[in-house]
PDB file of N, CA and C in Angstrom:
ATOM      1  N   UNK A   1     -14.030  -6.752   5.005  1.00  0.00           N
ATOM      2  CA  UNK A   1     -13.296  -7.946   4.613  1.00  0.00           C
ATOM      3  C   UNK A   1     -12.652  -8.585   5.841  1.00  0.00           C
ATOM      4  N   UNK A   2     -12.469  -9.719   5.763  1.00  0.00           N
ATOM      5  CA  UNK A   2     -11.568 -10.655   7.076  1.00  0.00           C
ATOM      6  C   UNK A   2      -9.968 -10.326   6.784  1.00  0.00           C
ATOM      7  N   UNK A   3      -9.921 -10.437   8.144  1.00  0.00           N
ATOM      8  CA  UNK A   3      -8.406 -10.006   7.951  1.00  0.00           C
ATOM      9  C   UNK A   3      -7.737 -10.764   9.573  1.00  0.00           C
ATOM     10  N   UNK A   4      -6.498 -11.291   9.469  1.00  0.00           N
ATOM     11  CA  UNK A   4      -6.446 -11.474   8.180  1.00  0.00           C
ATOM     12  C   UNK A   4      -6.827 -12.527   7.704  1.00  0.00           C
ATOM     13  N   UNK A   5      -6.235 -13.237   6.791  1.00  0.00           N
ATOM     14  CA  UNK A   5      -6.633 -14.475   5.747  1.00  0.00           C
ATOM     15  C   UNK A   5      -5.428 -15.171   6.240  1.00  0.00           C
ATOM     16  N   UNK A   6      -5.739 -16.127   6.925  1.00  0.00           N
ATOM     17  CA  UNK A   6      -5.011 -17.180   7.307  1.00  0.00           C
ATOM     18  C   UNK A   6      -4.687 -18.531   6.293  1.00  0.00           C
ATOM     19  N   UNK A   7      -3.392 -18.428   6.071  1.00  0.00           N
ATOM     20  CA  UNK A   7      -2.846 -19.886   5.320  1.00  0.00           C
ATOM     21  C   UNK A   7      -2.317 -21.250   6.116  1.00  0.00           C
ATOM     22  N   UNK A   8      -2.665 -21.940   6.409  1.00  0.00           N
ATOM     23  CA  UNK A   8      -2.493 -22.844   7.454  1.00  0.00           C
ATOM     24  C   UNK A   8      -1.732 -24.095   6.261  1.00  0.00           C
ATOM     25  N   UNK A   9      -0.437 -24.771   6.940  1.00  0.00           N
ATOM     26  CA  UNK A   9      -0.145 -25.786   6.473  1.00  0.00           C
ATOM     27  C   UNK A   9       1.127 -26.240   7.000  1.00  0.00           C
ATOM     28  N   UNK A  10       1.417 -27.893   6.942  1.00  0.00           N
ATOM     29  CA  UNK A  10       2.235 -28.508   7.466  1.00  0.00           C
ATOM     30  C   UNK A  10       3.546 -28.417   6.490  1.00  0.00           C
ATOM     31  N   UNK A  11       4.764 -27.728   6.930  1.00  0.00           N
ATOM     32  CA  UNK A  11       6.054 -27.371   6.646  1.00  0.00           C
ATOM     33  C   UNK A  11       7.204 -28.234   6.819  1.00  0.00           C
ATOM     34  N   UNK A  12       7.775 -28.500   6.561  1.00  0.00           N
ATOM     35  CA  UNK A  12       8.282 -29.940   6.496  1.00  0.00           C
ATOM     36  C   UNK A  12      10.105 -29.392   5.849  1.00  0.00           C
ATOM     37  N   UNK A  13      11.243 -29.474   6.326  1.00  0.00           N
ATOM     38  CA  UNK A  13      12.306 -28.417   6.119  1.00  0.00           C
ATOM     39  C   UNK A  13      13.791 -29.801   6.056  1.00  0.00           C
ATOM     40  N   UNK A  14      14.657 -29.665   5.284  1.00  0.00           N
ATOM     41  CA  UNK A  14      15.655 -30.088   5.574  1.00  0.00           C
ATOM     42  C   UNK A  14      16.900 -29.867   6.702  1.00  0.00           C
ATOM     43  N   UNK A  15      17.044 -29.856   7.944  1.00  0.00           N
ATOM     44  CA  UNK A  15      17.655 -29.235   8.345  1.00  0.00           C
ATOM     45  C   UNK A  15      19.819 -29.350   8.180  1.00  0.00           C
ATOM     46  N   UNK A  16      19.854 -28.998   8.327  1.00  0.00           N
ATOM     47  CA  UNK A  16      21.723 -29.021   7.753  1.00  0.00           C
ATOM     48  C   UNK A  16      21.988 -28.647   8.977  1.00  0.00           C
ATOM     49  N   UNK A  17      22.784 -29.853   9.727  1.00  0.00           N
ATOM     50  CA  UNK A  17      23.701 -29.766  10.984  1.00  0.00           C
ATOM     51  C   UNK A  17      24.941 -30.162  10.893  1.00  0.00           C
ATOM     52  N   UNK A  18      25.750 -29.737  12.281  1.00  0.00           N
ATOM     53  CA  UNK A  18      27.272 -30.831  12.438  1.00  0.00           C
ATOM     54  C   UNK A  18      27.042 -31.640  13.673  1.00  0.00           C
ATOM     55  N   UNK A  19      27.480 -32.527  13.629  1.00  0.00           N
ATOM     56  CA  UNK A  19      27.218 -33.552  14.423  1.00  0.00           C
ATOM     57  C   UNK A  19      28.205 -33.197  15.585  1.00  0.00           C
ATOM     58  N   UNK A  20      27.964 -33.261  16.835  1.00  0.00           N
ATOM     59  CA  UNK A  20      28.879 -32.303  17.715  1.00  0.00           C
ATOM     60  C   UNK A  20      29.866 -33.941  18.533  1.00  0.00           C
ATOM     61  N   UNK A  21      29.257 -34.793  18.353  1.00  0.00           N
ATOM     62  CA  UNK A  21      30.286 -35.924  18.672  1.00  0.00           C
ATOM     63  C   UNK A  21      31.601 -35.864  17.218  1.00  0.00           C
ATOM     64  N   UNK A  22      31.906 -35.911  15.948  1.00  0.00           N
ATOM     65  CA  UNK A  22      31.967 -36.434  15.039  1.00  0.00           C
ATOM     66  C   UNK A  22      32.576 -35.156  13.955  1.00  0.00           C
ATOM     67  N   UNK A  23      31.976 -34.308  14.462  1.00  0.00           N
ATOM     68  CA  UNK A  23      32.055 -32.954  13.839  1.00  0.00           C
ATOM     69  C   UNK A  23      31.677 -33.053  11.770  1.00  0.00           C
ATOM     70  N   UNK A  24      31.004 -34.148  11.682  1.00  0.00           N
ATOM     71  CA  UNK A  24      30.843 -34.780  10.395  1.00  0.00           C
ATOM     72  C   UNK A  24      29.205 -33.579  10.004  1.00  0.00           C
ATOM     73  N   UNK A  25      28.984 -33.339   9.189  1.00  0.00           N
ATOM     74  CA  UNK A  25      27.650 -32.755   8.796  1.00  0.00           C
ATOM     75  C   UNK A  25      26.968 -33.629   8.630  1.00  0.00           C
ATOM     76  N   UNK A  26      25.433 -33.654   9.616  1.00  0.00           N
ATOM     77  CA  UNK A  26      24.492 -34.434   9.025  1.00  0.00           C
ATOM     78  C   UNK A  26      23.641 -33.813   8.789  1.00  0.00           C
ATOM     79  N   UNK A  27      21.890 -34.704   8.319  1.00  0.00           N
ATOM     80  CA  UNK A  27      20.687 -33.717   8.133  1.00  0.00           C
ATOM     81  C   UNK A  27      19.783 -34.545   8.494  1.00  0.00           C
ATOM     82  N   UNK A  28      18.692 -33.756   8.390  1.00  0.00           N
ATOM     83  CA  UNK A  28      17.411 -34.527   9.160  1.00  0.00           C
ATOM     84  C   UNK A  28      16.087 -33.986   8.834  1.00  0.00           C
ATOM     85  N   UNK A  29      14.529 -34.232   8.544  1.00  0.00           N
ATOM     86  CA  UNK A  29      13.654 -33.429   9.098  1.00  0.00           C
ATOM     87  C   UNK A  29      13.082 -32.642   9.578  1.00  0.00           C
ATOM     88  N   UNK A  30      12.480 -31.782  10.117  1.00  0.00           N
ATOM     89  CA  UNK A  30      11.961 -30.781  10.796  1.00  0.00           C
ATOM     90  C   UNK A  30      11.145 -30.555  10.364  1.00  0.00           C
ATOM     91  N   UNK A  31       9.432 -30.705  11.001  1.00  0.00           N
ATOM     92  CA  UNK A  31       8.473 -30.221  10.378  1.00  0.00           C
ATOM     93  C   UNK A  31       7.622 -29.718  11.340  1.00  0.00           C
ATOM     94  N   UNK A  32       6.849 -28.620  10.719  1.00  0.00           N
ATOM     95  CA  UNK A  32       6.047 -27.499  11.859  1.00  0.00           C
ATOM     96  C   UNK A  32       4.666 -27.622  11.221  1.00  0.00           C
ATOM     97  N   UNK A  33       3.827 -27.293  11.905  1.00  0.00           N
ATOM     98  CA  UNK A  33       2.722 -26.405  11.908  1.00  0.00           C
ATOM     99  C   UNK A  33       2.480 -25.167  11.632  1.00  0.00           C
ATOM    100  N   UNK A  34       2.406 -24.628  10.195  1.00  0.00           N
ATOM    101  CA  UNK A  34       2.293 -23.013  10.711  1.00  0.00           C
ATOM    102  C   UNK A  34       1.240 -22.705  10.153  1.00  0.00           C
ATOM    103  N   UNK A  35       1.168 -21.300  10.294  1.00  0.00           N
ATOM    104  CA  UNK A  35      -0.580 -20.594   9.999  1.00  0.00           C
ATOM    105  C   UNK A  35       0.749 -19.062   9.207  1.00  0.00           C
ATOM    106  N   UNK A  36      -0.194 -18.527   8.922  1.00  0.00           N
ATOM    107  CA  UNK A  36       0.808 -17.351   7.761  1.00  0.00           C
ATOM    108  C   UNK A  36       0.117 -16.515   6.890  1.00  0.00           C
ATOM    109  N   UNK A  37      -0.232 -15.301   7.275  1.00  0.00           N
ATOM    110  CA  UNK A  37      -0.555 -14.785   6.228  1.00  0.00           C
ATOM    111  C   UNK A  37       0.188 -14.370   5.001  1.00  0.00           C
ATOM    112  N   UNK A  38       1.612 -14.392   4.889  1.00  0.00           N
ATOM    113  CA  UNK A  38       2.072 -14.224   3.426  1.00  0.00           C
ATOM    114  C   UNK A  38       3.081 -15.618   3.852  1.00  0.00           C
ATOM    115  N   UNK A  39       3.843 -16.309   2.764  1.00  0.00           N
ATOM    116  CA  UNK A  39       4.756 -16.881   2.766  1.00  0.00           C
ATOM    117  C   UNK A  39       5.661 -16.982   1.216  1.00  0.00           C
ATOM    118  N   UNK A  40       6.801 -16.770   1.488  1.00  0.00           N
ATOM    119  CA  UNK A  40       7.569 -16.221  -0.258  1.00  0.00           C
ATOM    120  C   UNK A  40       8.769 -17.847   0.443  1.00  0.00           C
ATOM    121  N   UNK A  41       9.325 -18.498  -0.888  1.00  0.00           N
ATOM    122  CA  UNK A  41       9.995 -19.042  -0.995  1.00  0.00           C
ATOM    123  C   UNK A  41      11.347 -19.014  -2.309  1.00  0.00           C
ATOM    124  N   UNK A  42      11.867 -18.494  -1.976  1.00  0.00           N
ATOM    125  CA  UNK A  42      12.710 -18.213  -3.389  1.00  0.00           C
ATOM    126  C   UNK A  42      14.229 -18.450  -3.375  1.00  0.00           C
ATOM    127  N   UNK A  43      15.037 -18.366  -4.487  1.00  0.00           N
ATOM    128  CA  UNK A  43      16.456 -18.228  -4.604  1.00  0.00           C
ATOM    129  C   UNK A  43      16.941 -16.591  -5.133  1.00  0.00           C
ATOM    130  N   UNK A  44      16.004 -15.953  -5.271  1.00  0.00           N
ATOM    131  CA  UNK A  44      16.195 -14.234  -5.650  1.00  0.00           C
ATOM    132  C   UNK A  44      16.610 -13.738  -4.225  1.00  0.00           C
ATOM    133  N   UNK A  45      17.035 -12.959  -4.156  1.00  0.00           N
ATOM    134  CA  UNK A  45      17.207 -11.849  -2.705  1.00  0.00           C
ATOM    135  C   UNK A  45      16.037 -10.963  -2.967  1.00  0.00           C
ATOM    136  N   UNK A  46      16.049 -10.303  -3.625  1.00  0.00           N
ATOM    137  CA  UNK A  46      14.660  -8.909  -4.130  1.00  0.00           C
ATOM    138  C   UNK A  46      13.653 -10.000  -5.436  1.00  0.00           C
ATOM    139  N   UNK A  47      12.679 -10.043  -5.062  1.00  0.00           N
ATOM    140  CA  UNK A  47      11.490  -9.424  -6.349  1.00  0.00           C
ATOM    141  C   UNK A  47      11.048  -8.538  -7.063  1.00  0.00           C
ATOM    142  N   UNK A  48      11.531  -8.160  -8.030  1.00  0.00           N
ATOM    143  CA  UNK A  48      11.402  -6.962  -8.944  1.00  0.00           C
ATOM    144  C   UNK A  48      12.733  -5.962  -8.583  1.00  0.00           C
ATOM    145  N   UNK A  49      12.795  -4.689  -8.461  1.00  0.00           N
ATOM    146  CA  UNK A  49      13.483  -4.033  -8.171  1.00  0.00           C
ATOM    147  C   UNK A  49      13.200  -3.044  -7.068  1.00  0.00           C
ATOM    148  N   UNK A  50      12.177  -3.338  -6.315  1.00  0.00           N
ATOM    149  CA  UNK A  50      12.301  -2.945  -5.029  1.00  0.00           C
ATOM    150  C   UNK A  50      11.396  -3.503  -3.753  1.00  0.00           C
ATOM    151  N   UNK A  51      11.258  -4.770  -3.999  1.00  0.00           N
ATOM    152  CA  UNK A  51      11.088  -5.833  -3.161  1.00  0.00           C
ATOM    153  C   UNK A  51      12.137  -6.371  -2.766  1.00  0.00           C
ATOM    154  N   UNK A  52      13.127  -5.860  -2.008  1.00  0.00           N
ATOM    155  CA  UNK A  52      14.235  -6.779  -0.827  1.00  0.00           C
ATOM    156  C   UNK A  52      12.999  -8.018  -0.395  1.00  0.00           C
ATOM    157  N   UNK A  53      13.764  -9.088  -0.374  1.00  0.00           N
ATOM    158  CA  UNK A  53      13.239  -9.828   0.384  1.00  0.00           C
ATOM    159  C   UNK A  53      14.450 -10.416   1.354  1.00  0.00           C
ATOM    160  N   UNK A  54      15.595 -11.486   0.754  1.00  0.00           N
ATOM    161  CA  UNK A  54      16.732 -11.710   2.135  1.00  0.00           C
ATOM    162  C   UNK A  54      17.769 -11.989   1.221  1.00  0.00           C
ATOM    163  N   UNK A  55      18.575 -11.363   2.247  1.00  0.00           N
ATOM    164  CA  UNK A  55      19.904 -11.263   1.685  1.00  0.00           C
ATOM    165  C   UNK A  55      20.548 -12.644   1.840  1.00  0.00           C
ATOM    166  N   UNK A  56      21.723 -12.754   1.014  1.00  0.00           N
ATOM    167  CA  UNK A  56      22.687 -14.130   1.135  1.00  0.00           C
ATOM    168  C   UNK A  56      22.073 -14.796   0.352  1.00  0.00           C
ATOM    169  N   UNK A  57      21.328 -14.703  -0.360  1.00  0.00           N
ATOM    170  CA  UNK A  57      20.705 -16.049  -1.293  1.00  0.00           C
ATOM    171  C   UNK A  57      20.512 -15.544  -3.011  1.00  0.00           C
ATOM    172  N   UNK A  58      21.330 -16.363  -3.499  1.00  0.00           N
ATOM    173  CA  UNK A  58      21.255 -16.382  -4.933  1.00  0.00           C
ATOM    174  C   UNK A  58      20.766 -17.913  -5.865  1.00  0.00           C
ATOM    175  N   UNK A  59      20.373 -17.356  -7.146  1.00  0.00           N
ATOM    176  CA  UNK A  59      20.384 -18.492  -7.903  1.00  0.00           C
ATOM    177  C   UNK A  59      21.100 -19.185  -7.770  1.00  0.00           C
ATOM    178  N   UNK A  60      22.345 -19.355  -7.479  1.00  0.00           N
ATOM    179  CA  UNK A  60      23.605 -20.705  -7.832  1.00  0.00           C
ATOM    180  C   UNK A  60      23.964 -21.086  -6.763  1.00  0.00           C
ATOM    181  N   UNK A  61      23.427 -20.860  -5.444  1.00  0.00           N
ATOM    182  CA  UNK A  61      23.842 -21.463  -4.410  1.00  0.00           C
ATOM    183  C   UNK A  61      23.202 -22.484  -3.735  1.00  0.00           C
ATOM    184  N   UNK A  62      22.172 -23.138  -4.411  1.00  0.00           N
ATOM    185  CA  UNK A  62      21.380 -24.577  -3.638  1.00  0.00           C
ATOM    186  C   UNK A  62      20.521 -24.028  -2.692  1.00  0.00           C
ATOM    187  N   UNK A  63      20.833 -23.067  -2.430  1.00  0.00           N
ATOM    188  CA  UNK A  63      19.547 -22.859  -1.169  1.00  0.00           C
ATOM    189  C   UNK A  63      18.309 -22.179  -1.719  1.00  0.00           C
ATOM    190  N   UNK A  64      16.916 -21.945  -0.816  1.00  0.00           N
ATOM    191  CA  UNK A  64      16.174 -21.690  -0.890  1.00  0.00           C
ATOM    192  C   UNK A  64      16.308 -20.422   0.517  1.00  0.00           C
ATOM    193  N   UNK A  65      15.758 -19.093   0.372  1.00  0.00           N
ATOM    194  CA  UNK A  65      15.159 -18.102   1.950  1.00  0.00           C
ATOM    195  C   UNK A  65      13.926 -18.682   1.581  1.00  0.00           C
ATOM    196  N   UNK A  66      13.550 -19.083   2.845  1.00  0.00           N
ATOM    197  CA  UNK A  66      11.528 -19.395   3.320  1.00  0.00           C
ATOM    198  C   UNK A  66      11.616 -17.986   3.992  1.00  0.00           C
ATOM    199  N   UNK A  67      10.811 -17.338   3.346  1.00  0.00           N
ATOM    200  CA  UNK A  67      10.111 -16.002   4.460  1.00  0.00           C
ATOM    201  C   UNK A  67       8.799 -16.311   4.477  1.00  0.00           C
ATOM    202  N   UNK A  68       8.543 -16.242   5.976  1.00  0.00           N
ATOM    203  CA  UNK A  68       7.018 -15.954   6.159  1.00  0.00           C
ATOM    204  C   UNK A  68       6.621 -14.629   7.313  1.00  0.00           C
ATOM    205  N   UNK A  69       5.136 -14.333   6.969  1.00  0.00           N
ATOM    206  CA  UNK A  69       4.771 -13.102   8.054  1.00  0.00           C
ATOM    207  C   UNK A  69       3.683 -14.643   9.032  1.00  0.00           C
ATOM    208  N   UNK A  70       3.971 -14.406   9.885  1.00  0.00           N
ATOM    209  CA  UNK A  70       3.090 -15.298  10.837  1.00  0.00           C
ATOM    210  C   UNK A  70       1.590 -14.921  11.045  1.00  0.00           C
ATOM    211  N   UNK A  71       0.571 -15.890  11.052  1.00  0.00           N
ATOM    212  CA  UNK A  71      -0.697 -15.815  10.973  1.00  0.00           C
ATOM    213  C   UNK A  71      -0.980 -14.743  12.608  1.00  0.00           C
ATOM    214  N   UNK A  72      -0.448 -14.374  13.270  1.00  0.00           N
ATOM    215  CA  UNK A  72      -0.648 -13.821  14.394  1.00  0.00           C
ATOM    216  C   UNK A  72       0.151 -12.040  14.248  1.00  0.00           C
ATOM    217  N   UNK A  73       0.504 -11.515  13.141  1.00  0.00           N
ATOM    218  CA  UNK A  73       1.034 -10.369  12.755  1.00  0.00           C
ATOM    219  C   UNK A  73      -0.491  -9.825  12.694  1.00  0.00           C
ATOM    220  N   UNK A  74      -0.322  -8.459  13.268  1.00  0.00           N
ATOM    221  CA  UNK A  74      -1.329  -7.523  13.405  1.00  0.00           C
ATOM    222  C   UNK A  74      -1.262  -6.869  11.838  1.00  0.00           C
ATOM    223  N   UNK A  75      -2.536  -6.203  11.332  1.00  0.00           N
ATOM    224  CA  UNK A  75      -2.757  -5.786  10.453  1.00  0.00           C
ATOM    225  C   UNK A  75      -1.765  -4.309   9.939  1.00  0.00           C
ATOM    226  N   UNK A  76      -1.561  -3.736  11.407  1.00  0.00           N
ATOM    227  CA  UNK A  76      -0.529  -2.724  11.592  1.00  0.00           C
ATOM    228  C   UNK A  76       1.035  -2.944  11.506  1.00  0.00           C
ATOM    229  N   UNK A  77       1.329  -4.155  11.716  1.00  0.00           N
ATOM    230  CA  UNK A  77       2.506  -5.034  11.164  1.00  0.00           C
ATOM    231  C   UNK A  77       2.593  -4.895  10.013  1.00  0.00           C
ATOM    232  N   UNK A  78       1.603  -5.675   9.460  1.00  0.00           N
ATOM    233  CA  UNK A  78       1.716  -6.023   7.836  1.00  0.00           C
ATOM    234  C   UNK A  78       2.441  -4.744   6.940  1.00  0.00           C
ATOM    235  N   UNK A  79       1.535  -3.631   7.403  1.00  0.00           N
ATOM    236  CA  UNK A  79       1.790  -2.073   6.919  1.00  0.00           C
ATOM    237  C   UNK A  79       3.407  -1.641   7.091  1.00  0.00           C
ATOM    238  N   UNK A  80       3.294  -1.739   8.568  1.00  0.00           N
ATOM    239  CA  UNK A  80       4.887  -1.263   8.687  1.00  0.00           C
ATOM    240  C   UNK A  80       5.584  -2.329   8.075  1.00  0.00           C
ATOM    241  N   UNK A  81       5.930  -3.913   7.474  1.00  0.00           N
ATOM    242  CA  UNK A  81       6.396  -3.959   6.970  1.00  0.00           C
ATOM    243  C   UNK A  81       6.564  -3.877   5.268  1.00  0.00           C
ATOM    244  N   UNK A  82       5.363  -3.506   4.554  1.00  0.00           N
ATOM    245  CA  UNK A  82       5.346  -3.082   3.609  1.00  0.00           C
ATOM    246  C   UNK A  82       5.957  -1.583   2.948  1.00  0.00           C
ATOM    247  N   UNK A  83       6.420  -0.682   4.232  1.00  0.00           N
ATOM    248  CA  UNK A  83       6.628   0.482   4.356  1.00  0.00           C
ATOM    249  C   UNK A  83       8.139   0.525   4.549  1.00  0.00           C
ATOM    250  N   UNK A  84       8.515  -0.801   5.424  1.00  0.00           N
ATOM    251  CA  UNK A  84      10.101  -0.795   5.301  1.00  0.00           C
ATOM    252  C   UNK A  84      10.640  -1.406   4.291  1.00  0.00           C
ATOM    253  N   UNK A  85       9.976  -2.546   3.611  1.00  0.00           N
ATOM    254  CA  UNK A  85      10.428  -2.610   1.749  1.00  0.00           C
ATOM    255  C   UNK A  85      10.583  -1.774   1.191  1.00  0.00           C
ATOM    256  N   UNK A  86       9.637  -0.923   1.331  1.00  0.00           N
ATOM    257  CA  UNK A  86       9.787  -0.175   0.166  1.00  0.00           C
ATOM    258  C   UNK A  86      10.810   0.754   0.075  1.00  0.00           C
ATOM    259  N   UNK A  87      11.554   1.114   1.751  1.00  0.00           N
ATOM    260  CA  UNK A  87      12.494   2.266   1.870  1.00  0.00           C
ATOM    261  C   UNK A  87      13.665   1.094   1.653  1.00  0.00           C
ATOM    262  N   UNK A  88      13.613  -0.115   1.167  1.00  0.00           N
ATOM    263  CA  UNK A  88      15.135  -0.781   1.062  1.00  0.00           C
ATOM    264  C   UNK A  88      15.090  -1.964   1.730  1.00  0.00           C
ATOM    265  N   UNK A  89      14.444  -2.249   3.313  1.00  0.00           N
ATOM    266  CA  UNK A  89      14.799  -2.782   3.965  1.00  0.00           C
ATOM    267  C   UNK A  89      14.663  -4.299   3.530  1.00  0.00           C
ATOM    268  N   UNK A  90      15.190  -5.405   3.900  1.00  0.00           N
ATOM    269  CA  UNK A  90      15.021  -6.635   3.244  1.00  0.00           C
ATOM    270  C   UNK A  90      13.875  -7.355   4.190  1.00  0.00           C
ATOM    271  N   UNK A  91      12.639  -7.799   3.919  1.00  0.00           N
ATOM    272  CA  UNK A  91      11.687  -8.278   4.297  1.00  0.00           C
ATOM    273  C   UNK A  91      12.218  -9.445   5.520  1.00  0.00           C
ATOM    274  N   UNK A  92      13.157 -10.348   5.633  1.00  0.00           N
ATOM    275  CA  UNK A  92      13.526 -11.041   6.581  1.00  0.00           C
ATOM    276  C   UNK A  92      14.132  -9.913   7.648  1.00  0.00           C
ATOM    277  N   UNK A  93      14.315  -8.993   7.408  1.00  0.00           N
ATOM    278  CA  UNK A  93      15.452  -8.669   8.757  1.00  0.00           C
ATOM    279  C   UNK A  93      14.360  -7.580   9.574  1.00  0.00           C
ATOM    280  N   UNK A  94      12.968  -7.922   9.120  1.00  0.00           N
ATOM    281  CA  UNK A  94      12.182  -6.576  10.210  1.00  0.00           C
ATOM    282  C   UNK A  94      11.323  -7.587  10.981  1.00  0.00           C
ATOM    283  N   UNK A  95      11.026  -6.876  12.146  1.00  0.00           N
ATOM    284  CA  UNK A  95      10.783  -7.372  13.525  1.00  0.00           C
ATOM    285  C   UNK A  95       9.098  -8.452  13.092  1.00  0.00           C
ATOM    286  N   UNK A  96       9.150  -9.127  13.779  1.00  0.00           N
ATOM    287  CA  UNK A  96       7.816 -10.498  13.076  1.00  0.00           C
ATOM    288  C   UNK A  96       7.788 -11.287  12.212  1.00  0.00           C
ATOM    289  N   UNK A  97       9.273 -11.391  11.184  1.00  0.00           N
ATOM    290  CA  UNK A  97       8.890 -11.937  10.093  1.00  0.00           C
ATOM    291  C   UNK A  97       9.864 -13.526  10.788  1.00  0.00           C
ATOM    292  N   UNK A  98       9.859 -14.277   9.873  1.00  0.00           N
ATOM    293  CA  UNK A  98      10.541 -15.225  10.031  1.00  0.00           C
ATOM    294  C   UNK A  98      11.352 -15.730   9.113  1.00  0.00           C
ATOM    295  N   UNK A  99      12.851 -16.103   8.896  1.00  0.00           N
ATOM    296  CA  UNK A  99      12.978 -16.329   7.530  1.00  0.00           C
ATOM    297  C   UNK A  99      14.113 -17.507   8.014  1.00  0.00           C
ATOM    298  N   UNK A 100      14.556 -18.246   7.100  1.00  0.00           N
ATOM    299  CA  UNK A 100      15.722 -19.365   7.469  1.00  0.00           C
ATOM    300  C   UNK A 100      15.796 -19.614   5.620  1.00  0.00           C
ATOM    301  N   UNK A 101      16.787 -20.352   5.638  1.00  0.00           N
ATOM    302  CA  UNK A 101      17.997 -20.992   4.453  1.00  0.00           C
ATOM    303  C   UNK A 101      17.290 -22.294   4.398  1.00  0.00           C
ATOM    304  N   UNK A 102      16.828 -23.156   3.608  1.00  0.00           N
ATOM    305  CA  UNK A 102      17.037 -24.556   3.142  1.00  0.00           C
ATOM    306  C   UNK A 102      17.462 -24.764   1.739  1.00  0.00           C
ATOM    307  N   UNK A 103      18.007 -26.123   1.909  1.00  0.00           N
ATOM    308  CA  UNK A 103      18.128 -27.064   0.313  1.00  0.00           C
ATOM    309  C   UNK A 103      17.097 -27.714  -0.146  1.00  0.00           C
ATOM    310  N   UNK A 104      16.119 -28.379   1.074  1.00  0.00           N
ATOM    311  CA  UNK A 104      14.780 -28.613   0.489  1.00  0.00           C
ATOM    312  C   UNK A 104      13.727 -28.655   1.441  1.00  0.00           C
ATOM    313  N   UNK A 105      12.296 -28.604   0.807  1.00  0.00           N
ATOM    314  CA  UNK A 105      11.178 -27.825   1.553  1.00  0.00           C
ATOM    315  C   UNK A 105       9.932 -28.886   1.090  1.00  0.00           C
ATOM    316  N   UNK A 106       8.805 -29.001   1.645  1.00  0.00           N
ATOM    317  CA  UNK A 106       7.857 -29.993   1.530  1.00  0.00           C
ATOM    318  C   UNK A 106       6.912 -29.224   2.258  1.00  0.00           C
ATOM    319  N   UNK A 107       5.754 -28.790   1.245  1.00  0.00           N
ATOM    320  CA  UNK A 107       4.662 -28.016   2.212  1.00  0.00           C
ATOM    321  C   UNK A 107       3.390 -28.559   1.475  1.00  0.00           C
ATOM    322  N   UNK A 108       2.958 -28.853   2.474  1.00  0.00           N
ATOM    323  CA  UNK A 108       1.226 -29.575   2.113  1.00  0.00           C
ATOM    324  C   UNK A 108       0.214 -28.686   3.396  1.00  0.00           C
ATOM    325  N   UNK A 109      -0.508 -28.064   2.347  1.00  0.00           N
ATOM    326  CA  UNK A 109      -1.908 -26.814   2.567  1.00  0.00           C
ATOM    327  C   UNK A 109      -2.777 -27.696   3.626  1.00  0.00           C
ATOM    328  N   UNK A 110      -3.149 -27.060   4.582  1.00  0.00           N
ATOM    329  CA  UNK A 110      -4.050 -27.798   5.285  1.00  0.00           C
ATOM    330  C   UNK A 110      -5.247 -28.036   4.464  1.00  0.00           C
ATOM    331  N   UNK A 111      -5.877 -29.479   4.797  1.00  0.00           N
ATOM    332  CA  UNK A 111      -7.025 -30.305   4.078  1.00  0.00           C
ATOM    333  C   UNK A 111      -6.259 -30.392   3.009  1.00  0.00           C
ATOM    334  N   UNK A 112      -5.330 -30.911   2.604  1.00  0.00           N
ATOM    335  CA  UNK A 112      -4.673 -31.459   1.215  1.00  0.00           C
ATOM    336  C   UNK A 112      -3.634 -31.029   0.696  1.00  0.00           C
TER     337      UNK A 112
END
């Protein structure tokens, strides 16, 4: 089988700043390119009861955790982090993954 299976698509993020003249909060855009073999978007911290995924994020707080494993994680990655879920660890906080906070998210799949 191919491995891995690459998800390619344009990410598109709200970002939440303070304005360092003004000290007023503003927001803006931010949009990437990424490639990914897994990507989870949620307001849960865990999936099920022993899927940690990231801490600080609940239903009632407006935000969204984006976790993704990056299209460039070795197959031996993937493992070790499937291996530190399962002992507890929360899927954002192990080494390769990527995770950040938004209020809103815009993702369009490459070719459509």
């Amino acid at each position: 089988a191919q491995w891995p299976v690459l998800n390619k698509a344009e990410m598109s993020f709200l970002l939440e700043e303070t304005d360092p003249e003004t000290g007023n909060p503003t927001q803006r855009w931010h949009t990437e390119n990424m490639s990914m073999i897994n990507l989870l978007v949620t307001n849960l911290p865990c999936l099920g009861l022993d899927h940690p995924i990231m801490r600080d994020v609940a239903p009632d707080d407006g935000k969204f955790a984006v976790v993704l494993v990056d299209g460039n994680a070795s197959r031996s990655k993937v493992i070790e982090l499937a291996i530190a879920m399962k002992k507890g660890k929360f899927m954002a906080d192990v080494d390769g993954v990527r995770a950040f906070y938004v209020r809103e998210i815009k993702i369009v799949p490459e070719g459509g």
